[in-house]
Protein backbone atom coordinates (compact mmCIF):
# COMPACT_ATOMS: atom_id res chain seq x y z
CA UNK A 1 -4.07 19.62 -13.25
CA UNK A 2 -6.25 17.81 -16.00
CA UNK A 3 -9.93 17.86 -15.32
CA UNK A 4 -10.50 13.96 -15.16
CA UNK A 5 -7.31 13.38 -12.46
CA UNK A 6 -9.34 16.72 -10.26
CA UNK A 7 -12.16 14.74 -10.70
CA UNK A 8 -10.41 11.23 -9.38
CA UNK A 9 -8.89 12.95 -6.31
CA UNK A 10 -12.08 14.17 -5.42
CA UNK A 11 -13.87 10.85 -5.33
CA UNK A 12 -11.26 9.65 -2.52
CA UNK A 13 -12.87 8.83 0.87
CA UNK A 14 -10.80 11.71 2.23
CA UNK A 15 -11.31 14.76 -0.17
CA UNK A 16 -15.28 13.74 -1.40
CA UNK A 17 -16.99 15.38 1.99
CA UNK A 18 -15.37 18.59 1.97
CA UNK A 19 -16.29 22.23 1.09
CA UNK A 20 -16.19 22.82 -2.64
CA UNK A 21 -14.22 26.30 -1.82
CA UNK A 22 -11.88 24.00 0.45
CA UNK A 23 -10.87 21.50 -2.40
CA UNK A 24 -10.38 24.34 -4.60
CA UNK A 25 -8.43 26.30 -2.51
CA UNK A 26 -6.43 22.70 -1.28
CA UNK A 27 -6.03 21.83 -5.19
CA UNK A 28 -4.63 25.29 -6.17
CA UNK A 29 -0.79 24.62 -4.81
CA UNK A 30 -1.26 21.06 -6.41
CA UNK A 31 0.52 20.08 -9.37
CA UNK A 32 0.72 16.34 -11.39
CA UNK A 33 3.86 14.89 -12.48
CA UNK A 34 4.93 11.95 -14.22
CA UNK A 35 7.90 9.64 -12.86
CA UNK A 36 9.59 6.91 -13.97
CA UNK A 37 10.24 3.70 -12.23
CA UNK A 38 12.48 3.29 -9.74
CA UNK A 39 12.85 7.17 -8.92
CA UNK A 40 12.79 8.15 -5.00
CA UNK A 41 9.78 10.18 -4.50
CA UNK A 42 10.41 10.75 -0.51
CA UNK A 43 13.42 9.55 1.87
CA UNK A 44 12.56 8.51 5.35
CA UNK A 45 14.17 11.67 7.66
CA UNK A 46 13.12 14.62 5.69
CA UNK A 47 10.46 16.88 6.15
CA UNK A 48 7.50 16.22 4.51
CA UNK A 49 6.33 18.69 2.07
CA UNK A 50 4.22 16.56 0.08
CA UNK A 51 0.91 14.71 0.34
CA UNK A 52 1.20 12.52 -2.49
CA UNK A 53 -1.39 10.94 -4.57
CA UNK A 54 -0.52 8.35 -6.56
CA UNK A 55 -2.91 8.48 -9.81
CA UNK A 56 -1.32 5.89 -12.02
CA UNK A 57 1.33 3.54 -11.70
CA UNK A 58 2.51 2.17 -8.55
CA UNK A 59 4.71 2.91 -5.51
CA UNK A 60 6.99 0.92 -2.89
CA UNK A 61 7.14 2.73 0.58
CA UNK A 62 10.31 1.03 2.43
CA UNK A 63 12.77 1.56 5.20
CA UNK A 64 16.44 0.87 5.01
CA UNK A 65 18.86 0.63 7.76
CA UNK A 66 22.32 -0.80 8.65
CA UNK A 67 22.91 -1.82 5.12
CA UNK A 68 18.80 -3.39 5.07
CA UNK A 69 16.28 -3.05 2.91
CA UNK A 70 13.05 -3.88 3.35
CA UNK A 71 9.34 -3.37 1.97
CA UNK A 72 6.79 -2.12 4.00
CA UNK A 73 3.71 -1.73 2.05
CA UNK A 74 2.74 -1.33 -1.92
CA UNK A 75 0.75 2.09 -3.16
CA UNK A 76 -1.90 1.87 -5.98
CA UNK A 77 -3.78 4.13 -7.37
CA UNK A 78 -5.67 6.01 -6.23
CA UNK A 79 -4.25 6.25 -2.89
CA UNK A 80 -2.31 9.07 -0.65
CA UNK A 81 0.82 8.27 1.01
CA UNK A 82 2.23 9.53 3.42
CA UNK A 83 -0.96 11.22 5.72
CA UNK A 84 0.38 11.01 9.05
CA UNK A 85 3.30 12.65 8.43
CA UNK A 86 1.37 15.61 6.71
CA UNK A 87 -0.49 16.45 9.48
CA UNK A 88 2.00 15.81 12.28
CA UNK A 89 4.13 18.34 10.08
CA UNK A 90 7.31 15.33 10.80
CA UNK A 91 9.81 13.48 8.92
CA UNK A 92 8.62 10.57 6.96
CA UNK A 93 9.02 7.65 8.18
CA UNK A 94 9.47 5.42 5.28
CA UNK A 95 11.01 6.21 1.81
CA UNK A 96 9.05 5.52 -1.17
CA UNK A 97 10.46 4.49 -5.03
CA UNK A 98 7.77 4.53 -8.06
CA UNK A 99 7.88 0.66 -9.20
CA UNK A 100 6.69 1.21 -12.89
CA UNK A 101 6.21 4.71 -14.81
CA UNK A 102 3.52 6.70 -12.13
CA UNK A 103 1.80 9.90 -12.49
CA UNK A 104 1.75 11.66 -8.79
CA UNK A 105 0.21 14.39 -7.85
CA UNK A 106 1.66 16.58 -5.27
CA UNK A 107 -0.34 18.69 -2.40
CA UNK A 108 1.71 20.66 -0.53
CA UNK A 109 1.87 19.74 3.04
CA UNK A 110 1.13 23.17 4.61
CA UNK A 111 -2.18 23.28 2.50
CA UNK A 112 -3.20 19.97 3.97
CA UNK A 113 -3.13 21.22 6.99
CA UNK A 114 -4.62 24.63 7.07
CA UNK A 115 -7.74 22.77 5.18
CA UNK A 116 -7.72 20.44 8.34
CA UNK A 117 -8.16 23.22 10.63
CA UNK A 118 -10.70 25.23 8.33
CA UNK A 119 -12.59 22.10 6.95
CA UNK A 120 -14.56 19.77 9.83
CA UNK A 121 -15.25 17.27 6.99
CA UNK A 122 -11.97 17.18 5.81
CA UNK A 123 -10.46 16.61 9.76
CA UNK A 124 -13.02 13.76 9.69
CA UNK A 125 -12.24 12.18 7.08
CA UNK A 126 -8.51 12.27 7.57
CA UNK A 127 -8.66 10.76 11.61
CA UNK A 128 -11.19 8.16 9.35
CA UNK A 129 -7.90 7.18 7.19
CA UNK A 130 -5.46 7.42 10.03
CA UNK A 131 -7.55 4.90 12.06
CA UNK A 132 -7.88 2.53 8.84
CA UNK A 133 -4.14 2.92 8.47
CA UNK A 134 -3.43 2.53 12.32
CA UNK A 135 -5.16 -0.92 12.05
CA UNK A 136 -3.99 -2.01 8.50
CA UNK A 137 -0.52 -1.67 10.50
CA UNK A 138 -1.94 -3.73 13.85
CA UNK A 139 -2.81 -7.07 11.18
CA UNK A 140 0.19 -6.30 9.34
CA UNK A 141 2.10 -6.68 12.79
CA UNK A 142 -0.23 -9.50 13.79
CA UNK A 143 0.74 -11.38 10.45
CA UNK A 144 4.46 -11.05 11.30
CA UNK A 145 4.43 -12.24 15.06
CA UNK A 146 1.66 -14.64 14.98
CA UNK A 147 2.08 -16.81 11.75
CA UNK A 148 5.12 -18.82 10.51
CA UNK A 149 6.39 -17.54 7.32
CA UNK A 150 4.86 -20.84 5.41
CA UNK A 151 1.74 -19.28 7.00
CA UNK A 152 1.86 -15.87 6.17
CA UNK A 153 2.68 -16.93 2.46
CA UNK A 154 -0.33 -19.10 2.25
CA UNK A 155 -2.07 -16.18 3.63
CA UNK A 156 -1.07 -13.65 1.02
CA UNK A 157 -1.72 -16.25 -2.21
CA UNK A 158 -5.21 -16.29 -0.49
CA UNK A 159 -5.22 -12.73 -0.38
CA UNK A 160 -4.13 -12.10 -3.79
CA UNK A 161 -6.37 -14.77 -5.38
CA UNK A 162 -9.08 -12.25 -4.23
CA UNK A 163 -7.93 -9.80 -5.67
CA UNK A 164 -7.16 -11.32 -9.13
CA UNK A 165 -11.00 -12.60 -9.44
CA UNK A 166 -11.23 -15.62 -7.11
CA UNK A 167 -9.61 -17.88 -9.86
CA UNK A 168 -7.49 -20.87 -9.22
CA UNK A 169 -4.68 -19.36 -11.75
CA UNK A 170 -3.35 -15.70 -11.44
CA UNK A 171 -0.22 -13.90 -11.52
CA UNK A 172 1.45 -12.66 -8.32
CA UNK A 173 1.68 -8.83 -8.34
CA UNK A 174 5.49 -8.17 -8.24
CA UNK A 175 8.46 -9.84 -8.40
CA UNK A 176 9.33 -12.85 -5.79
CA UNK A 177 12.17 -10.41 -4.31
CA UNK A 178 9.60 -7.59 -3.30
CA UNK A 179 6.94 -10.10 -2.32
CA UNK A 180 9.94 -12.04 0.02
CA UNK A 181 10.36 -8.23 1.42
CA UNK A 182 6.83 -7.43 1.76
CA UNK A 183 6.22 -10.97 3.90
CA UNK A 184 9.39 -10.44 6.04
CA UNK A 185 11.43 -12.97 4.57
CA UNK A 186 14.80 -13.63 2.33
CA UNK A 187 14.61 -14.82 -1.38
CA UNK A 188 15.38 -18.17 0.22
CA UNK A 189 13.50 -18.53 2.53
CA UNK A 190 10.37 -17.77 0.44
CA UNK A 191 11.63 -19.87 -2.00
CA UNK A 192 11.58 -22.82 0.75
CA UNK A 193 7.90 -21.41 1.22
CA UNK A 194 6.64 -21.77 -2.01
CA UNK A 195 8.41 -25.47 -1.98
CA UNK A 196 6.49 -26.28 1.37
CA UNK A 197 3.27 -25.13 -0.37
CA UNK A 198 3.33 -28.06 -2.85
CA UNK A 199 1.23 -30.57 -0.63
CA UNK A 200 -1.40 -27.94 -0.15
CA UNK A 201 -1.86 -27.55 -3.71
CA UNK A 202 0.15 -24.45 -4.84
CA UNK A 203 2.45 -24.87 -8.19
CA UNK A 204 4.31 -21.86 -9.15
CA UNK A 205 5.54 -21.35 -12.79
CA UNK A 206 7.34 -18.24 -12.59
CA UNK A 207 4.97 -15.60 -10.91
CA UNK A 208 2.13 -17.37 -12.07
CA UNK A 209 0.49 -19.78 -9.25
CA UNK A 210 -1.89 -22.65 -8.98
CA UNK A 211 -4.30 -23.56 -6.47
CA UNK A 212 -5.52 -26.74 -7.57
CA UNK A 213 -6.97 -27.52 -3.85
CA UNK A 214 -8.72 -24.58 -2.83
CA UNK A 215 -9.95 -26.29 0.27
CA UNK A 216 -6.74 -27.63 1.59
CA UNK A 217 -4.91 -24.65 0.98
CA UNK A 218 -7.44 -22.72 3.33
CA UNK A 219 -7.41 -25.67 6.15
CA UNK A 220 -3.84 -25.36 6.17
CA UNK A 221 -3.62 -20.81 5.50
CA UNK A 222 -6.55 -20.04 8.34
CA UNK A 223 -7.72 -17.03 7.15
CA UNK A 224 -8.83 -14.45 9.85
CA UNK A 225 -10.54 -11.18 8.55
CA UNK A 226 -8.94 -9.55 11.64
CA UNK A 227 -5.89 -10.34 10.08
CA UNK A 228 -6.13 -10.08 6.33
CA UNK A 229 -8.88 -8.09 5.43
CA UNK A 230 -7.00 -4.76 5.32
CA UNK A 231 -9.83 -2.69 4.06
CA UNK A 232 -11.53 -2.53 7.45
């Protein structure tokens, strides 16, 4: 593994605390590989051998069944997916699909958790992450039974206006299909979303949207930190 990626893994929340001799020895069965987009990394069922890391690129953990397809959450760098299933030692849960070219590195799951049992900062920082991802998955849940889907829309333009730099123009950050997935919705029905937006002051050219009434848009989105701020 290349110096600088080493170097980027250990900066994450859950490797920084640990032992020197720990990351070393957790880093030695580790390897980095490069995917292209739209490969399956993981399917939901099997045993999971992998802690991955996703270092560049970007990834699309979702769930399929009786002919469905949906989205469940979107992996940037630099991120792990999937923890709990590392240290349960069970079958994923969700499948997950690069979306563009990604480089991945790969820790073997056994590693993982051997270093959990010989590391106290490393356990500690991995029931940290669990507990951030058990309550990323409460608001996401929250989102889907509380707010109509004109709401949860609003919601995520809000969202991902932060992200882009607060501006009134940005670009969404994937395709309508994957975002109508993502927000629990069909093409057309986020399509009749976007449409409903209009008196609230979102225009949509594309994937590039407009808020040209910040203040109305809020009134109407209600934005609740224990709902939408996932980082907490």
């Amino acid at each position: 593994m290349p110096d600088s990626e080493y170097r980027d893994i250990r900066k994450l929340a859950l490797f920084s605390q640990m032992a020197d001799e720990h990351f070393t020895s957790l880093m030695r069965g580790a390897y980095v590989q490069n995917f292209p987009a739209q490969v399956e990394l993981i399917t939901e069922g099997e045993p999971s051998d992998f802690l991955h890391v996703v270092l560049s690129g970007s990834v699309d953990l979702f769930s399929v069944w009786n002919g469905r397809d949906s989205s469940m959450a979107i992996v940037r760098p630099i991120s792990t997916f999937i923890l709990a299933a590392t240290i349960r030692d069970a079958p994923y849960l969700m499948s997950a699909r690069t979306l563009e070219k990604s480089r991945i590195a790969l820790i073997p799951s056994q590693d993982v958790r051997a270093t959990f049992d010989a590391d106290g900062d490393f356990a500690r920082a991995i029931v940290s992450e669990l507990a951030q991802c058990y309550r990323s998955v409460i608001k996401a849940q929250k989102e889907l039974k509380l707010r109509t889907s004109l709401e949860r829309l609003a919601n995520y333009l809000l969202r991902q206006q932060r992200r882009a730099g607060g501006g009134a123009v940005f670009d969404l950050e994937f395709e309508k299909r994957r975002l109508a997935s993502v927000l629990g919705m069909t093409p057309e029905n986020l399509s009749r979303a976007f449409k409903g937006l209009r008196p609230y002051g979102i225009t949509v050219k594309g994937t590039c949207i407009t808020i040209d009434n910040q203040a109305e848009i809020e009134r109407f989105a209600k934005p609740n930190p224990l709902i939408d701020n996932f980082s907490a």
